[in-house]
N, C-alpha and C. Protein backbone atom coordinates (compact mmCIF):
# COMPACT_ATOMS: atom_id res chain seq x y z
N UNK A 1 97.98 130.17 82.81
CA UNK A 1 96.75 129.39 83.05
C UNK A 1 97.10 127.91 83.14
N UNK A 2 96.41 127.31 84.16
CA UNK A 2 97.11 125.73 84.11
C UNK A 2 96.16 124.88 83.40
N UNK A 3 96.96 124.20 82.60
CA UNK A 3 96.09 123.24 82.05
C UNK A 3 95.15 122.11 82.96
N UNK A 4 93.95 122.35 83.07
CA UNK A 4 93.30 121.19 83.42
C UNK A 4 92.23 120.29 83.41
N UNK A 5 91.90 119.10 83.35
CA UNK A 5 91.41 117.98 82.70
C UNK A 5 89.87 119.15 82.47
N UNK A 6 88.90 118.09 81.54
CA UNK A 6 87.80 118.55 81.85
C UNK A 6 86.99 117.94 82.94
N UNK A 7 87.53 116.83 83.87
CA UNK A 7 87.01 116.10 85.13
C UNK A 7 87.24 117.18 86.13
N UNK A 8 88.64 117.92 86.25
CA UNK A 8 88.66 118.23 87.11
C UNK A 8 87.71 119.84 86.81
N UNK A 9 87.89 120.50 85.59
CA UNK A 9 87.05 121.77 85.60
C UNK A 9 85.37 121.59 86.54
N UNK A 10 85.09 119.83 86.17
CA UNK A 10 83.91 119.86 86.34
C UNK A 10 83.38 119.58 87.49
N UNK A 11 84.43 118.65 88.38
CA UNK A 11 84.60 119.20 90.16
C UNK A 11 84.37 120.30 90.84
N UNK A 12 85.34 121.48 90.00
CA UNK A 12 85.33 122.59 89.95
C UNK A 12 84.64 123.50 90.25
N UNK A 13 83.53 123.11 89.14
CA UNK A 13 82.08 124.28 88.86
C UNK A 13 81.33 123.66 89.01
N UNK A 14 80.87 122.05 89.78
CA UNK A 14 80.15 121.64 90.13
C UNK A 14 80.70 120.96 91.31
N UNK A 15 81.26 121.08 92.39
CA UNK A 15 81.48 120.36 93.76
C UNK A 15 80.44 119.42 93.99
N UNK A 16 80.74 118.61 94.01
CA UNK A 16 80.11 117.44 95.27
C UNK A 16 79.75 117.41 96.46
N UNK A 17 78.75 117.43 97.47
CA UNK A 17 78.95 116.80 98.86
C UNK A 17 79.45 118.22 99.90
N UNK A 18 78.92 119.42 99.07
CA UNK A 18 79.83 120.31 99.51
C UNK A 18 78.93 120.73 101.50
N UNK A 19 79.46 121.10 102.41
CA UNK A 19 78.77 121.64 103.43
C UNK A 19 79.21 120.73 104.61
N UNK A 20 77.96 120.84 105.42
CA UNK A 20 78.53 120.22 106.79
C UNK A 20 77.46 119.28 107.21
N UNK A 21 77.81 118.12 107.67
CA UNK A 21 77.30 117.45 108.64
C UNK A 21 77.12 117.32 109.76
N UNK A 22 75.64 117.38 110.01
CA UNK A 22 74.91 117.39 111.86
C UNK A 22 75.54 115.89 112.71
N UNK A 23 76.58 116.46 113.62
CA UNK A 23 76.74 115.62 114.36
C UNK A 23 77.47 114.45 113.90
N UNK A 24 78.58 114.97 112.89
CA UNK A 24 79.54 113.67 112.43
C UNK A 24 79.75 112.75 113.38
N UNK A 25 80.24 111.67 112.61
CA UNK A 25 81.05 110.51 113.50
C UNK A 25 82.81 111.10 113.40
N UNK A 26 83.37 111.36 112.12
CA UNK A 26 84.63 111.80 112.23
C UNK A 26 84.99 113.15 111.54
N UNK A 27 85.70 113.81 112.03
CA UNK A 27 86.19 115.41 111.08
C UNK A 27 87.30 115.28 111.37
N UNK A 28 87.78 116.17 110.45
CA UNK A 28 89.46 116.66 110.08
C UNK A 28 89.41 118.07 109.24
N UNK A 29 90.70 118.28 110.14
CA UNK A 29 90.86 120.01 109.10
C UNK A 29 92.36 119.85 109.18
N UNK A 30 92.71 120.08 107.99
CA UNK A 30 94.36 120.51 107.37
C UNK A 30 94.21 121.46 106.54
N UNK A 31 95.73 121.51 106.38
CA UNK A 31 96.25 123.76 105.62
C UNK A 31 96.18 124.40 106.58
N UNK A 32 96.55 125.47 106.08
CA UNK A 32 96.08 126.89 106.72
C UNK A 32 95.53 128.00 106.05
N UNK A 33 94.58 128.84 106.14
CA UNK A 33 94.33 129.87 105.27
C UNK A 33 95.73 130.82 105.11
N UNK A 34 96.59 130.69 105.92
CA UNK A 34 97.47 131.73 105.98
C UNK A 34 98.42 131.03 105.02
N UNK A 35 98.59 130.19 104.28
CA UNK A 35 99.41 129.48 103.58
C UNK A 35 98.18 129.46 102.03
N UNK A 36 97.22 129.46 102.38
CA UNK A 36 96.16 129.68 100.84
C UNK A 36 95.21 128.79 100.80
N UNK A 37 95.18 127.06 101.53
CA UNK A 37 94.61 126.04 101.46
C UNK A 37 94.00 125.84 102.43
N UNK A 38 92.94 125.33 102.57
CA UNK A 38 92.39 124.74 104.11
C UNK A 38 91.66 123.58 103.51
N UNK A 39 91.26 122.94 103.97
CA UNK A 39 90.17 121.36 104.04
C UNK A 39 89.60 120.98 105.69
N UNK A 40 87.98 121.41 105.33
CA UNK A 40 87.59 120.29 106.69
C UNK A 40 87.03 119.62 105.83
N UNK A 41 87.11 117.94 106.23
CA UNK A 41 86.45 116.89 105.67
C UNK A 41 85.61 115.78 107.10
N UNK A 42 84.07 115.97 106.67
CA UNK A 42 83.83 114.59 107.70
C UNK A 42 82.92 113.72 107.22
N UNK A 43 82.32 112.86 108.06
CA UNK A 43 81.46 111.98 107.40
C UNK A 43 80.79 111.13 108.29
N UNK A 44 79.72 110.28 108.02
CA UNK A 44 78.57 109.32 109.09
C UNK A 44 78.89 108.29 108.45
N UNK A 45 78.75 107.51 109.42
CA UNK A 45 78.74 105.73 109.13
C UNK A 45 77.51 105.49 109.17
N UNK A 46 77.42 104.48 108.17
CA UNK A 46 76.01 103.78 108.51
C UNK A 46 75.85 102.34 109.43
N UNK A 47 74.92 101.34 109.53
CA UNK A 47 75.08 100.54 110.38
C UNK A 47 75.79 99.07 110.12
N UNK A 48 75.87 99.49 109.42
CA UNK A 48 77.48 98.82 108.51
C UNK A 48 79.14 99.05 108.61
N UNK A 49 78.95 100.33 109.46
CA UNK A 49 80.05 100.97 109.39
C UNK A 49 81.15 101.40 108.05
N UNK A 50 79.74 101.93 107.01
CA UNK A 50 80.22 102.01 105.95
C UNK A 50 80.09 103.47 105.95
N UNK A 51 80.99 104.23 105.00
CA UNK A 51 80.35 106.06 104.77
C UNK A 51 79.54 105.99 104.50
N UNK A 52 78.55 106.75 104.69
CA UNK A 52 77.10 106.78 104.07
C UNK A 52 76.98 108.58 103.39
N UNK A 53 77.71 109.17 104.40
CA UNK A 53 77.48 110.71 103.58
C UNK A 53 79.03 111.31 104.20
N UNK A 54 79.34 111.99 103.16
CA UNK A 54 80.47 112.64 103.65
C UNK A 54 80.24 113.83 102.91
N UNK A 55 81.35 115.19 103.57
CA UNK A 55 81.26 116.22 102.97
C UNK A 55 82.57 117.36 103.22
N UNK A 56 82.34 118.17 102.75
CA UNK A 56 83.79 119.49 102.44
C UNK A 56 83.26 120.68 102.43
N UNK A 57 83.83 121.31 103.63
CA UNK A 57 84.27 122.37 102.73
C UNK A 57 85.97 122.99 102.79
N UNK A 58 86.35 123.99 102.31
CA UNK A 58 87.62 124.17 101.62
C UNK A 58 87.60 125.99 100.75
N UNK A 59 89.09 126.50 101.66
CA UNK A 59 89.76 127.19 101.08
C UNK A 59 90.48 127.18 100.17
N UNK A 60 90.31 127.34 98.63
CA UNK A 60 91.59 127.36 98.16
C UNK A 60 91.25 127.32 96.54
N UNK A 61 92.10 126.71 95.24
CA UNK A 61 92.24 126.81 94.49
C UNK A 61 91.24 126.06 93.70
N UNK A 62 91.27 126.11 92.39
CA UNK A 62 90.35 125.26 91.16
C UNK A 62 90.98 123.27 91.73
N UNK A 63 92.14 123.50 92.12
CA UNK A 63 92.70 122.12 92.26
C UNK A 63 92.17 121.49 93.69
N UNK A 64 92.38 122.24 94.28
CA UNK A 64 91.83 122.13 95.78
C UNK A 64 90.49 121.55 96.08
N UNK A 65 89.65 122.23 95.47
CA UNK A 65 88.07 122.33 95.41
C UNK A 65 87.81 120.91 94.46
N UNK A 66 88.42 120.79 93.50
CA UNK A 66 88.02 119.37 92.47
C UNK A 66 88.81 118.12 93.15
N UNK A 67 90.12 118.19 93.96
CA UNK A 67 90.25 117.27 94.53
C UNK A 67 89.51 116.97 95.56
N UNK A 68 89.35 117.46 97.03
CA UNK A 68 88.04 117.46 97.93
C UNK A 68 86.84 116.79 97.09
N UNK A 69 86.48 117.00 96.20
CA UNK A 69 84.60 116.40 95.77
C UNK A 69 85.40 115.55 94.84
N UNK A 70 86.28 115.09 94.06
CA UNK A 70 86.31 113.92 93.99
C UNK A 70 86.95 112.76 95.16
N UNK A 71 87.71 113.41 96.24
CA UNK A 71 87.98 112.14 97.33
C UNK A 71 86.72 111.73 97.76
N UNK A 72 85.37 112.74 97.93
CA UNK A 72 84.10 112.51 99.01
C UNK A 72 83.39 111.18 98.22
N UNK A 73 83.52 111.48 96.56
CA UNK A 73 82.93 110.33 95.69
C UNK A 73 83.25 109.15 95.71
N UNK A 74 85.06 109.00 95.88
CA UNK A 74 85.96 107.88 95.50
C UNK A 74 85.58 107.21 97.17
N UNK A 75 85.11 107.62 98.21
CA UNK A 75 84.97 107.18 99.67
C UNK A 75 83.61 106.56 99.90
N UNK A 76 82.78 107.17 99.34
CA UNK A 76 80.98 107.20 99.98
C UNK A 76 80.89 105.22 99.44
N UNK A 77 80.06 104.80 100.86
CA UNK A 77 80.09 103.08 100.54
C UNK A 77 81.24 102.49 100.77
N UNK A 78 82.69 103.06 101.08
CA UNK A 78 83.67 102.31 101.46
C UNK A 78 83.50 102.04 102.92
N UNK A 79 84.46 101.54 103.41
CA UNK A 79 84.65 101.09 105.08
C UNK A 79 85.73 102.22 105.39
N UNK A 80 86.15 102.39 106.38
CA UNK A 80 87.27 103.48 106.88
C UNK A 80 88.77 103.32 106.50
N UNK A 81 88.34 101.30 106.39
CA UNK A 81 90.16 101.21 106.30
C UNK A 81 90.42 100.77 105.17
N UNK A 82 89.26 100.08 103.60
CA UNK A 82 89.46 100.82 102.17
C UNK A 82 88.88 102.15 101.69
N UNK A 83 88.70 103.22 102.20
CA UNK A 83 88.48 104.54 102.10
C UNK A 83 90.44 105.35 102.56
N UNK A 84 90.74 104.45 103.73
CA UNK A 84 92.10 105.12 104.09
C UNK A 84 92.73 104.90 103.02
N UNK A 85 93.20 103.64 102.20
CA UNK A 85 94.05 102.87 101.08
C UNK A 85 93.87 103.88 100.20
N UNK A 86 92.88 104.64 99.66
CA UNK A 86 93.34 105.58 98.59
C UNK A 86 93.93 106.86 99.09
N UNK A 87 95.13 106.98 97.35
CA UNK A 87 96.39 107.71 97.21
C UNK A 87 95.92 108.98 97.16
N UNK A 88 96.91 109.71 97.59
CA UNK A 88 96.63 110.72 96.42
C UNK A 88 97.26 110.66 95.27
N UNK A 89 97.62 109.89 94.47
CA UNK A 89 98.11 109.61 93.42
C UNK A 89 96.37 108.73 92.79
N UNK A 90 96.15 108.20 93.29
CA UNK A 90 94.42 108.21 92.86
C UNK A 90 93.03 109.18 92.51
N UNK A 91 93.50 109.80 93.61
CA UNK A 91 93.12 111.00 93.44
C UNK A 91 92.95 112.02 92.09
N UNK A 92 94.25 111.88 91.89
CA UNK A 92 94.68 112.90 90.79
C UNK A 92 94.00 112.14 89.36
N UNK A 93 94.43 111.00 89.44
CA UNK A 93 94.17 109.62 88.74
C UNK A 93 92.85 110.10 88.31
N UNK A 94 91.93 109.81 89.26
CA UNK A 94 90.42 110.01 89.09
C UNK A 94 89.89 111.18 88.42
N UNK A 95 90.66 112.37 88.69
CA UNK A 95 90.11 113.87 88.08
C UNK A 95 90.57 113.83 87.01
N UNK A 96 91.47 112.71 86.05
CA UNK A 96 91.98 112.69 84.77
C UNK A 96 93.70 113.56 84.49
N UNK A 97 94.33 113.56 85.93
CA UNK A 97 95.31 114.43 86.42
C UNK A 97 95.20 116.21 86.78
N UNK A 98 96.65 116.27 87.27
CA UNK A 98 96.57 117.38 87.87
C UNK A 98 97.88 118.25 87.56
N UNK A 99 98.15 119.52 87.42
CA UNK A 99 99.51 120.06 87.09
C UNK A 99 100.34 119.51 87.87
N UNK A 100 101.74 119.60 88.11
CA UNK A 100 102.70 119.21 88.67
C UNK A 100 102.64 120.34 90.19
N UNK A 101 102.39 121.15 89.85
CA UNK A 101 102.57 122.45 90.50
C UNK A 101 101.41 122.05 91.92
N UNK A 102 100.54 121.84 91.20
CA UNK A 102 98.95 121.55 92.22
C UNK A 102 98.74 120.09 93.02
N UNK A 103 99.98 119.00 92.63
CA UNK A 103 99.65 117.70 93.52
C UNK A 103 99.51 118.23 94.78
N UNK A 104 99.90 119.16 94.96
CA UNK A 104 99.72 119.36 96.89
C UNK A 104 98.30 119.51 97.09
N UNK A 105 97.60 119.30 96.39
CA UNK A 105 95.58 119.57 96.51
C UNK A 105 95.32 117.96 96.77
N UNK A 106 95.87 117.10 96.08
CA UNK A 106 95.19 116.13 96.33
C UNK A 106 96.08 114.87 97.85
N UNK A 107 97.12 115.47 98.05
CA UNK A 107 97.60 115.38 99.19
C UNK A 107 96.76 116.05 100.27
N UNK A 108 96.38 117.49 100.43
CA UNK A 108 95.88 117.69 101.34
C UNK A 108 94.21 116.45 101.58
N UNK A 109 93.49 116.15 100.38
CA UNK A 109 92.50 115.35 101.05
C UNK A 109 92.66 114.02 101.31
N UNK A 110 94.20 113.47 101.10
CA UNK A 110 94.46 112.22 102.15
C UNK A 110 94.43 112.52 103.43
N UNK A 111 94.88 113.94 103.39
CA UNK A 111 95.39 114.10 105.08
C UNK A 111 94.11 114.34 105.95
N UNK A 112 93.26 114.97 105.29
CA UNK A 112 92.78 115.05 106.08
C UNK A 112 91.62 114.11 106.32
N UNK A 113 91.26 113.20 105.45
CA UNK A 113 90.62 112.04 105.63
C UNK A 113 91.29 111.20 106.95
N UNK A 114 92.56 111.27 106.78
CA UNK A 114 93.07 110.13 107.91
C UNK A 114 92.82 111.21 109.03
N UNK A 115 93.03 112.16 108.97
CA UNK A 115 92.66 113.16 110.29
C UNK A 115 91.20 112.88 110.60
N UNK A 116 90.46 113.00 109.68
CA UNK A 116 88.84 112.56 110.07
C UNK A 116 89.09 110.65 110.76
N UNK A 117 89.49 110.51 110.00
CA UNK A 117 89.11 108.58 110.39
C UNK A 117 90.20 109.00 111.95
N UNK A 118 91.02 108.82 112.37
CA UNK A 118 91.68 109.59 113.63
C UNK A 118 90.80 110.36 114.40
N UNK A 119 89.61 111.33 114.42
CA UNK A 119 89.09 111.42 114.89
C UNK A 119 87.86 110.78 115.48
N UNK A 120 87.64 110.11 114.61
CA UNK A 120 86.29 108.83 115.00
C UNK A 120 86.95 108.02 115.84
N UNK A 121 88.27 107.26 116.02
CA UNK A 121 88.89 106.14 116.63
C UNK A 121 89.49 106.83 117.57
N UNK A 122 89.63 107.82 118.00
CA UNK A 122 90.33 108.47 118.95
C UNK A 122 89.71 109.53 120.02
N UNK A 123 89.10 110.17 119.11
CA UNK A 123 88.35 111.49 119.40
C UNK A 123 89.22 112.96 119.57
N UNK A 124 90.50 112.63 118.68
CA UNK A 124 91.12 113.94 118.94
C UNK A 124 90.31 114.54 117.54
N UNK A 125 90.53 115.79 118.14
CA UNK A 125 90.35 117.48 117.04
C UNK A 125 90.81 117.64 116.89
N UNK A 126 92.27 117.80 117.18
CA UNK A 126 93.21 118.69 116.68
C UNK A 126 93.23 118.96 115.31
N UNK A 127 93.77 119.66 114.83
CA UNK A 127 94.22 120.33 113.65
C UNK A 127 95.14 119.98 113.09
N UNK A 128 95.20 118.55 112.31
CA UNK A 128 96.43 117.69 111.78
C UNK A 128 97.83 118.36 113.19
N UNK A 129 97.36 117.21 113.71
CA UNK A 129 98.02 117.50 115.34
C UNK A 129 99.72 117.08 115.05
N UNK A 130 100.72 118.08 114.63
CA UNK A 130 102.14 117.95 114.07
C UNK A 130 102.79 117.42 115.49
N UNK A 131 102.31 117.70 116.50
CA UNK A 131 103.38 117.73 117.77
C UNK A 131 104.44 117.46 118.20
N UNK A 132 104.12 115.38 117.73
CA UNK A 132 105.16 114.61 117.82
C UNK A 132 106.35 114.51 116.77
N UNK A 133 105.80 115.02 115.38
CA UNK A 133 106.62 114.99 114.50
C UNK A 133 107.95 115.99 114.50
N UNK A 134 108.98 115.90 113.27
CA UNK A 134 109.51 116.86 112.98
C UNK A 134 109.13 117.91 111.96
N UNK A 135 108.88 119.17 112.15
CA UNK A 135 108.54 120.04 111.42
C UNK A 135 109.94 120.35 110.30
N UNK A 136 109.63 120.16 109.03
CA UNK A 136 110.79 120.63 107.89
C UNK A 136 110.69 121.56 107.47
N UNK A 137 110.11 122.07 106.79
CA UNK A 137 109.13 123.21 106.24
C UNK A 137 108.46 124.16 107.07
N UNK A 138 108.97 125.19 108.13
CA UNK A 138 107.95 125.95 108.54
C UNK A 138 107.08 126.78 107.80
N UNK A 139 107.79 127.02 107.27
CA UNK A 139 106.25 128.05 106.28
C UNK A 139 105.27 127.16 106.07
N UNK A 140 105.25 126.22 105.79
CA UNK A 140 103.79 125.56 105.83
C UNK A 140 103.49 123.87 106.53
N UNK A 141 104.09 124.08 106.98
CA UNK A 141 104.19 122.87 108.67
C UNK A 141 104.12 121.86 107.64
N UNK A 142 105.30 121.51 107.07
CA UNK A 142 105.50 120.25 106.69
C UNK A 142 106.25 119.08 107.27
N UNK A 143 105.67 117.93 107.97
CA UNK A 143 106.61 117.50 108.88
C UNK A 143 107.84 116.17 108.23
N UNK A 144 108.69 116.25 108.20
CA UNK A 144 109.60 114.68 108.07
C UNK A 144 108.71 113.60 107.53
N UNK A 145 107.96 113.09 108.51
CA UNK A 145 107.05 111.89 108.13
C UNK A 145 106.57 112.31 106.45
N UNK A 146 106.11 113.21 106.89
CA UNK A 146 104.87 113.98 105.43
C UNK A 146 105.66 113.39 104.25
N UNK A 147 106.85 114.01 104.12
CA UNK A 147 107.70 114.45 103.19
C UNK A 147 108.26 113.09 103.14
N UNK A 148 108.62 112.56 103.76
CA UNK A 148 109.24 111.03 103.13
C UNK A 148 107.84 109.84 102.80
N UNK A 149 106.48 110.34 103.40
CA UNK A 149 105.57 109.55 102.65
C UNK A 149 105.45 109.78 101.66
N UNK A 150 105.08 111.08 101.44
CA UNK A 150 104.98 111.66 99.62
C UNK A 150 105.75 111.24 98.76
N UNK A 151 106.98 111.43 99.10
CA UNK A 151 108.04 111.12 98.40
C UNK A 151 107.57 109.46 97.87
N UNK A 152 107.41 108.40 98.22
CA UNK A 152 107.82 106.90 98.80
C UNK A 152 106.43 106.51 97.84
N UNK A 153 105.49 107.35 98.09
CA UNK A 153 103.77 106.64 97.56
C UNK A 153 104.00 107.46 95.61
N UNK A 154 104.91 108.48 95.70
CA UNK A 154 104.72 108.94 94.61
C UNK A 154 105.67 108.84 93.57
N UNK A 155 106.96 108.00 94.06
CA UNK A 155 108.01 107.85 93.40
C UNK A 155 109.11 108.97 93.03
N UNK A 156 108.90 109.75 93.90
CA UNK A 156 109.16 111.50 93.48
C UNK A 156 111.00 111.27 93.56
N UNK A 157 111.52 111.89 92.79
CA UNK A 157 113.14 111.82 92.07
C UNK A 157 113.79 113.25 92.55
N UNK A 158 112.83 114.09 92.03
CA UNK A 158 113.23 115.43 92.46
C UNK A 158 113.03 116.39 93.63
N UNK A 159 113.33 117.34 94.33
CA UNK A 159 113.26 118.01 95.18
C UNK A 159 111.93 119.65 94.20
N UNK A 160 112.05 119.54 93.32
CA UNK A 160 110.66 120.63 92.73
C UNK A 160 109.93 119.56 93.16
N UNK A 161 109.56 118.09 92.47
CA UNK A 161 108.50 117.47 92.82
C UNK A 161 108.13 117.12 94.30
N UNK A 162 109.12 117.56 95.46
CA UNK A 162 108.61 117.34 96.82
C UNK A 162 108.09 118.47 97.09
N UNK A 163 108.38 119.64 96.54
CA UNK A 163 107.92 120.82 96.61
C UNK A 163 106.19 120.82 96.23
N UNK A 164 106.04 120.65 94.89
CA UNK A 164 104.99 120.42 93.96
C UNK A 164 103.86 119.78 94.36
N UNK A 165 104.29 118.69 95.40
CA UNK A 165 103.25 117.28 96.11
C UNK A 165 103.03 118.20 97.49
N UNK A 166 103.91 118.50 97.97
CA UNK A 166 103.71 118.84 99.22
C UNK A 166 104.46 120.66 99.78
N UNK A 167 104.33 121.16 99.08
CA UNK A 167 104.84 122.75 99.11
C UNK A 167 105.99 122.93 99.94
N UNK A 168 106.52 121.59 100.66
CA UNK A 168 107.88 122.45 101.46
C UNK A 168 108.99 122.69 100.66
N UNK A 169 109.76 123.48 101.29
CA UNK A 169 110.79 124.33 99.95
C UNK A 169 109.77 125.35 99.06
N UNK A 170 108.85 125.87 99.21
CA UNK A 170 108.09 126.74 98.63
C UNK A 170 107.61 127.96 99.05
N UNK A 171 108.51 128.11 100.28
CA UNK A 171 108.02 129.23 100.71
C UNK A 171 109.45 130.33 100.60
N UNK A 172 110.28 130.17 102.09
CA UNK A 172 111.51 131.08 102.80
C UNK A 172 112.42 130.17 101.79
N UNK A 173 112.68 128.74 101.44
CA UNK A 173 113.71 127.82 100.75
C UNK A 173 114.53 127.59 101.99
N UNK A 174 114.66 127.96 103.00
CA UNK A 174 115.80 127.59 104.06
C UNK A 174 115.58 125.84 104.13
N UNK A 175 114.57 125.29 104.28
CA UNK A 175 114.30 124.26 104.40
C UNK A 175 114.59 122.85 102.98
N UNK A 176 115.26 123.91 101.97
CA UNK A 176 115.12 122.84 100.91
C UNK A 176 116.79 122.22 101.18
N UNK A 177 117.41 122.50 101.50
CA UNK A 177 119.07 121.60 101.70
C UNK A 177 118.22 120.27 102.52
N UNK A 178 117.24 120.47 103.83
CA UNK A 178 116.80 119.33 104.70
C UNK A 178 116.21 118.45 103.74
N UNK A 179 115.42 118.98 102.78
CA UNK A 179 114.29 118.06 102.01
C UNK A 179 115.14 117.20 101.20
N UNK A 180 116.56 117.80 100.98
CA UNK A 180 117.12 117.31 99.52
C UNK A 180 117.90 116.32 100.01
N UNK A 181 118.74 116.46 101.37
CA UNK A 181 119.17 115.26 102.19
C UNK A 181 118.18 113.75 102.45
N UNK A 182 116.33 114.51 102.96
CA UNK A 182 115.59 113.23 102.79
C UNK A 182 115.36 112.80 101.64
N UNK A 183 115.36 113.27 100.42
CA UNK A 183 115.00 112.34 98.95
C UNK A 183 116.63 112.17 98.66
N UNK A 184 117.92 112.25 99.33
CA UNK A 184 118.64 111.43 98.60
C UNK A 184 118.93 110.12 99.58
N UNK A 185 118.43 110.47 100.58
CA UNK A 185 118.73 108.99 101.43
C UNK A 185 117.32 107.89 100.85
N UNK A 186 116.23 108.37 100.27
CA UNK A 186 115.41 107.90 100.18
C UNK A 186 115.93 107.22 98.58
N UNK A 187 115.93 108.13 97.65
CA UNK A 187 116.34 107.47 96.49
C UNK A 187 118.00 106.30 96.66
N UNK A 188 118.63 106.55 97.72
CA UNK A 188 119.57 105.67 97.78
C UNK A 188 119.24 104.26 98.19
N UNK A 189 118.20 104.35 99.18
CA UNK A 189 117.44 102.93 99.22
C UNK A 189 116.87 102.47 98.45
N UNK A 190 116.53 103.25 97.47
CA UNK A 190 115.42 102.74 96.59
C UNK A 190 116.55 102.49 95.42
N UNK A 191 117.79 102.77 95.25
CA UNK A 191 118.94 102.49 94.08
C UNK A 191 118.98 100.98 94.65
N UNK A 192 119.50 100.96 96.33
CA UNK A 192 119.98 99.48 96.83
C UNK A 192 118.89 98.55 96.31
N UNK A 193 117.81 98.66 96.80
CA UNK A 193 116.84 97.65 96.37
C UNK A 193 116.82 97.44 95.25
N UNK A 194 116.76 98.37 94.34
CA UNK A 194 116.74 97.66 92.93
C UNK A 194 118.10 96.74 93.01
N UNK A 195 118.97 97.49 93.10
CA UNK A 195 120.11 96.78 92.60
C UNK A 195 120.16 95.09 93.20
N UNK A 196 119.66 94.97 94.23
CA UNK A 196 119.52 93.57 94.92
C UNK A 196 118.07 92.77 94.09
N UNK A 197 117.91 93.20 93.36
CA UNK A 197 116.29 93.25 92.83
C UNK A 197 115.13 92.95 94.03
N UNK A 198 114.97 94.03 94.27
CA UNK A 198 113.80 94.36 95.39
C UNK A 198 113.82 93.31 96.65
N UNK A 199 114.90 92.86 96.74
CA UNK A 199 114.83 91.85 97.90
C UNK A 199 115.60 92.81 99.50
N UNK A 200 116.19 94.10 99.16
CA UNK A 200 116.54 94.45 100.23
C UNK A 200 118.09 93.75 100.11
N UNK A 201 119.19 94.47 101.32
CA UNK A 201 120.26 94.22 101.46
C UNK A 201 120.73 92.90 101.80
């Protein structure tokens, strides 16, 4: 049983904001059901170009479901581009934390927020559109970019914790030698900088 907050139980068994909106300004959908997770997230501006209502719905776990209705809370009254600025390391923050195992819940509702705000400024649909990227992780389309943001916003040391934030290496494992090459080139920059004290080479 995983331990978790009583913020997040109460996400949980009481969702927020849950359903759909007539005629959004922006949507996004990330996961896959075939992997266990899904998120569509969208929302209306008001004439402010502020959120005025946003909403979810979502496949998936106790973590899943309490992260989604607390991102819709931590957003409603922001603008698009301080609504983008929050982490998912805020996220988690806000629900009073989250297992190690489950950060990948509150990752999925960054993503797909920026997939929604991407759809208002663009007008693509796609389906967290991977195309251009490199895929690392096939079992659950984790791309390069993904995996060295997570890594970078979360301070992550280990290859379980890239797993943990973002499930690649969690499925087939063929993909975890790639992941473990990007967090040691990543932690090696991040050794240089300190060692220069944060000024870079």
């Amino acid at each position: 049983m995983w331990n978790y907050s009583e913020t997040v139980m109460d996400h949980f068994r009481n969702p927020r904001n849950v359903g759909k909106i007539e005629n959004p300004d922006g949507v996004g959908t990330v996961g896959s059901l075939a992997c266990g997770d899904a998120l569509t997230l969208m929302f209306k501006l008001d004439e402010n170009k502020r959120i005025k209502d946003v909403k979810f719905q979502t496949f998936g776990c106790a973590s899943a479901i309490a992260s989604s209705s607390a991102l819709t809370e931590m957003i409603k009254g922001k603008t698009l581009e301080e609504a983008r600025k929050i982490t998912n390391k805020e996220i988690a923050e806000y629900l009073g934390g989250l297992p190690p195992q489950k950060m990948h819940c509150s990752v999925m509702g960054s993503q797909a927020l920026e997939a929604a705000i991407r759809n208002y400024q663009t007008g693509d649909t796609s389906v967290r559109n991977l195309e251009d990227d490199h895929i690392v992780c096939t079992c659950f389309g984790v791309s390069e970019n993904e995996i060295r943001r997570v890594i970078t916003e979360n301070n992550l040391t280990t290859l379980d914790e890239v797993t943990n934030f973002t499930k690649a290496g969690g499925g087939c494992g063929q993909c975890r030698g790639a992941i473990q090459k990007i967090l040691d080139e990543i932690l090696a920059q991040r050794a240089e900088l300190e060692k220069n004290g944060g000024k870079g080479a």
